[in-house]
N, C-alpha and C. Protein backbone atom coordinates (compact mmCIF):
# COMPACT_ATOMS: atom_id res chain seq x y z
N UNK A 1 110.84 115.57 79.60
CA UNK A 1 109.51 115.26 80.07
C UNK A 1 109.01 116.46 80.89
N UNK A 2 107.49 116.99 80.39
CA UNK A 2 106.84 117.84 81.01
C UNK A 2 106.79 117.57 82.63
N UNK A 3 106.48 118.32 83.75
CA UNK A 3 106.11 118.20 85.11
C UNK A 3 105.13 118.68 84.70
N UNK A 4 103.81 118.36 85.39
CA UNK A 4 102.48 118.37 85.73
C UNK A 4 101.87 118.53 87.33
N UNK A 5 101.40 119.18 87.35
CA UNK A 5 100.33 119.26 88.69
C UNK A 5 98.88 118.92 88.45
N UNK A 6 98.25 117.71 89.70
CA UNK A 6 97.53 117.49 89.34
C UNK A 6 96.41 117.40 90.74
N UNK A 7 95.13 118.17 90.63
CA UNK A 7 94.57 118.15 92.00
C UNK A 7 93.34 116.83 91.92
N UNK A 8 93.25 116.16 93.06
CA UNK A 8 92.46 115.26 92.82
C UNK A 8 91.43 115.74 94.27
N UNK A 9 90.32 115.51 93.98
CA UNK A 9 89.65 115.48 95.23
C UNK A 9 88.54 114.24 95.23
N UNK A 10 88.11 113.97 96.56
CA UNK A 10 87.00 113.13 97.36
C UNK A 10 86.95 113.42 97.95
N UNK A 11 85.81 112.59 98.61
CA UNK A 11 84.88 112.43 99.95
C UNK A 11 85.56 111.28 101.03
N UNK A 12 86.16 111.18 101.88
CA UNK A 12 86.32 110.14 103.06
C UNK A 12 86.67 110.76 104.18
N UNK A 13 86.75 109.80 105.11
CA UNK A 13 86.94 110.02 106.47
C UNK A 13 88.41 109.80 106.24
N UNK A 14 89.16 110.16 106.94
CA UNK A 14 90.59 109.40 107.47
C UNK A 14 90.59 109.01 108.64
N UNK A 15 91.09 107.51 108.73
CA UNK A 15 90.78 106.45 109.76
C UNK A 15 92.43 106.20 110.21
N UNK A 16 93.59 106.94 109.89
CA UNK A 16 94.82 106.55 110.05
C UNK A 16 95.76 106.96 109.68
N UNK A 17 97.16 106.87 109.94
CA UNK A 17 98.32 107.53 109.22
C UNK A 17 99.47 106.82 109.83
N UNK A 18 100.51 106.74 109.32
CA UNK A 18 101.66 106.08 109.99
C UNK A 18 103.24 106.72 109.23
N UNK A 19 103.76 106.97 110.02
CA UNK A 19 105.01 107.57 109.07
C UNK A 19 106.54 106.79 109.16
N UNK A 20 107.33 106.69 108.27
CA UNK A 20 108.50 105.70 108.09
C UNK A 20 109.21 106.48 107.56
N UNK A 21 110.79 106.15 107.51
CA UNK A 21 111.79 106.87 107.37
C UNK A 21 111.58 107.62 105.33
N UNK A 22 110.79 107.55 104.81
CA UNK A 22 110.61 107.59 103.24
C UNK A 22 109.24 108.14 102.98
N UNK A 23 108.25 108.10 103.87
CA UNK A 23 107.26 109.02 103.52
C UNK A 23 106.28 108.76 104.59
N UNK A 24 105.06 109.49 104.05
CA UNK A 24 103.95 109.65 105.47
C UNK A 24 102.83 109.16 104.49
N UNK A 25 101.64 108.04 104.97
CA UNK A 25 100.80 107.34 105.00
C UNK A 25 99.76 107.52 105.82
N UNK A 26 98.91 108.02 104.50
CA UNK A 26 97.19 108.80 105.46
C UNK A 26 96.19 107.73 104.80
N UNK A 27 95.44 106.97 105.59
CA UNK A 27 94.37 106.35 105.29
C UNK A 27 93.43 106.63 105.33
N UNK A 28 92.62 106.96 104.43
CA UNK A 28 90.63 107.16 104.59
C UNK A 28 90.03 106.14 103.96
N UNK A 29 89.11 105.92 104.47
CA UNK A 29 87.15 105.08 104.03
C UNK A 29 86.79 106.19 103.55
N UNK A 30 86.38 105.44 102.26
CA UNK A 30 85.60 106.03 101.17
C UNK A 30 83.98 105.24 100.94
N UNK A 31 83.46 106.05 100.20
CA UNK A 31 82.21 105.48 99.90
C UNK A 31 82.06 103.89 99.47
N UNK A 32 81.16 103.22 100.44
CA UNK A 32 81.50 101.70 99.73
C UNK A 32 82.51 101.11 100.19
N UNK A 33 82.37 101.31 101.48
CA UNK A 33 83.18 100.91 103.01
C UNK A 33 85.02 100.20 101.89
N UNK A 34 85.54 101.16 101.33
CA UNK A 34 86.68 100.70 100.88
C UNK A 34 87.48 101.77 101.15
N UNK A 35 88.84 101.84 100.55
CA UNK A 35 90.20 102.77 101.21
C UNK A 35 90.80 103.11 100.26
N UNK A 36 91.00 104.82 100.46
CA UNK A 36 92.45 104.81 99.50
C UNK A 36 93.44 105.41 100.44
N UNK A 37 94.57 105.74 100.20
CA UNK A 37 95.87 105.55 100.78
C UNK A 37 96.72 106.81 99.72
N UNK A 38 97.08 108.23 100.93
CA UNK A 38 97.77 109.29 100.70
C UNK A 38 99.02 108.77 100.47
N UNK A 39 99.79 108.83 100.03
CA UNK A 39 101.41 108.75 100.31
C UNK A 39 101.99 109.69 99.06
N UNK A 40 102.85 110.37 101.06
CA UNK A 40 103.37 111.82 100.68
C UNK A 40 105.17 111.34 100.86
N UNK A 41 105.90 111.73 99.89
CA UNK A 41 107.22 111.68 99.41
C UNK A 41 108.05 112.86 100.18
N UNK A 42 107.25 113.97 100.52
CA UNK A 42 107.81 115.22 100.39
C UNK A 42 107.79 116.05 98.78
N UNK A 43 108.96 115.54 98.14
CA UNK A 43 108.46 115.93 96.97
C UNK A 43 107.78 115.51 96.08
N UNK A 44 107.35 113.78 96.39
CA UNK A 44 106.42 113.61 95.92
C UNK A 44 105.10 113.23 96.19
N UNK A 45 103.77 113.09 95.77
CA UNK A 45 102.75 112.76 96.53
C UNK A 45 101.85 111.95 95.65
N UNK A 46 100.97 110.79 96.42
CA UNK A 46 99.91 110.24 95.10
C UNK A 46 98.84 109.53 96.20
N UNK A 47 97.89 109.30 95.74
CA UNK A 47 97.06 108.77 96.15
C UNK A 47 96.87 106.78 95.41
N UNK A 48 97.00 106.11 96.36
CA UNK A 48 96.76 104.55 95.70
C UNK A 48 95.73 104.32 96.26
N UNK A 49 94.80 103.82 94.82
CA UNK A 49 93.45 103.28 94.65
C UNK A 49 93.05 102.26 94.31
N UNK A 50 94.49 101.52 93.95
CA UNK A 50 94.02 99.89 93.72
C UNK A 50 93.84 99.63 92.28
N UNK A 51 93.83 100.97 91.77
CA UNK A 51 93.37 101.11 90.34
C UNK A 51 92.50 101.14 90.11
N UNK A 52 91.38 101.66 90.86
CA UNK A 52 89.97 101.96 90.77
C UNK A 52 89.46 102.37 91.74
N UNK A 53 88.25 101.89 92.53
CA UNK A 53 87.44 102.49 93.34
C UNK A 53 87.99 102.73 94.92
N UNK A 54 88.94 101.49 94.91
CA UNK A 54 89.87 101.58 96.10
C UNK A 54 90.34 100.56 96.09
N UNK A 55 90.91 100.17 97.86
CA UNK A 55 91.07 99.60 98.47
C UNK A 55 90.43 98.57 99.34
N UNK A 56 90.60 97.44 99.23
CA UNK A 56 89.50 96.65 100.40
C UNK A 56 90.15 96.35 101.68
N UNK A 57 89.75 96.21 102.76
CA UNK A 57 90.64 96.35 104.11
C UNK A 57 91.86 95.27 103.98
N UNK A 58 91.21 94.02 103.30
CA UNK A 58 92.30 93.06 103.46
C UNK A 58 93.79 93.58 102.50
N UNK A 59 93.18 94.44 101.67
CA UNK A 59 94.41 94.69 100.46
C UNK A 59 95.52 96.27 101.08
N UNK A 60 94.55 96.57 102.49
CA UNK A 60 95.44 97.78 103.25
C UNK A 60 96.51 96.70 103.78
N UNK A 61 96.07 95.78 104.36
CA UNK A 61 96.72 95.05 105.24
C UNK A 61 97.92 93.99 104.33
N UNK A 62 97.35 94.40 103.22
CA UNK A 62 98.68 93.37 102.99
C UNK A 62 99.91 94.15 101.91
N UNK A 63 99.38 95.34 101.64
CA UNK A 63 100.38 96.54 100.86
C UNK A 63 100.95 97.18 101.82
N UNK A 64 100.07 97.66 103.27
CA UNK A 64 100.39 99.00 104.05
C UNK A 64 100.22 98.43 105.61
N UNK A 65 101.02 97.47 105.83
CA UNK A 65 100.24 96.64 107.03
C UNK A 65 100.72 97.49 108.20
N UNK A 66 101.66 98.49 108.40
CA UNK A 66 101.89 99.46 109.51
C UNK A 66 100.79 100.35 109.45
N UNK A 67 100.66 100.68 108.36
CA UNK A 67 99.29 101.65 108.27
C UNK A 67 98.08 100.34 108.75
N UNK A 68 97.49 99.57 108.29
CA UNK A 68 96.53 99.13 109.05
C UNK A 68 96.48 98.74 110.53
N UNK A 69 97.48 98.82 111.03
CA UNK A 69 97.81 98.24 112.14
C UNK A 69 97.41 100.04 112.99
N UNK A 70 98.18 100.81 112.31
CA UNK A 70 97.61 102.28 113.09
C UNK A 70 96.01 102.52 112.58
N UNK A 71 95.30 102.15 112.16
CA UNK A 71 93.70 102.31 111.71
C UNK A 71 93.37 101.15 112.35
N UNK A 72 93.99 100.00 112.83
CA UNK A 72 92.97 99.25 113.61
C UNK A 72 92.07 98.12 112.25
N UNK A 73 92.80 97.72 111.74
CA UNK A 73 92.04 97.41 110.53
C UNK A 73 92.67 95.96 110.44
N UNK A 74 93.23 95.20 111.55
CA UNK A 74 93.73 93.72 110.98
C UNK A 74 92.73 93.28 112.28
């Protein structure tokens, strides 16, 4: 299997971050008061979007609830 690099960009604020023994968790608001969610591996990295436009606060809180809890979001 090929490796790939892949750059993604947007627009948000980051409202948060929280880090655990397995990776680091950056939260931003995006357009359309919703969230997506950095999570960095070290070697690996991805952005979760919910599978689309994002995240809704209640769905930070119930995938990433240390991360909402550092954004202030429960």
């Amino acid at each position: 299997m090929e490796q790939q690099i892949v750059e993604v960009k947007f627009q948000g604020e980051q409202v948060g971050s929280h880090t655990d023994s397995s990776a680091t968790y950056t939260l931003y608001r995006v357009p359309g008061d919703m969230y997506v969610v950095h999570i960095d591996e070290g070697e690996e990295a991805w952005l979760e979007t919910g599978g689309g436009r994002g995240l809704e606060g209640q769905q930070v809180g119930t995938f990433f609830p240390e991360l909402a809890a550092a954004a202030r979001l429960d």
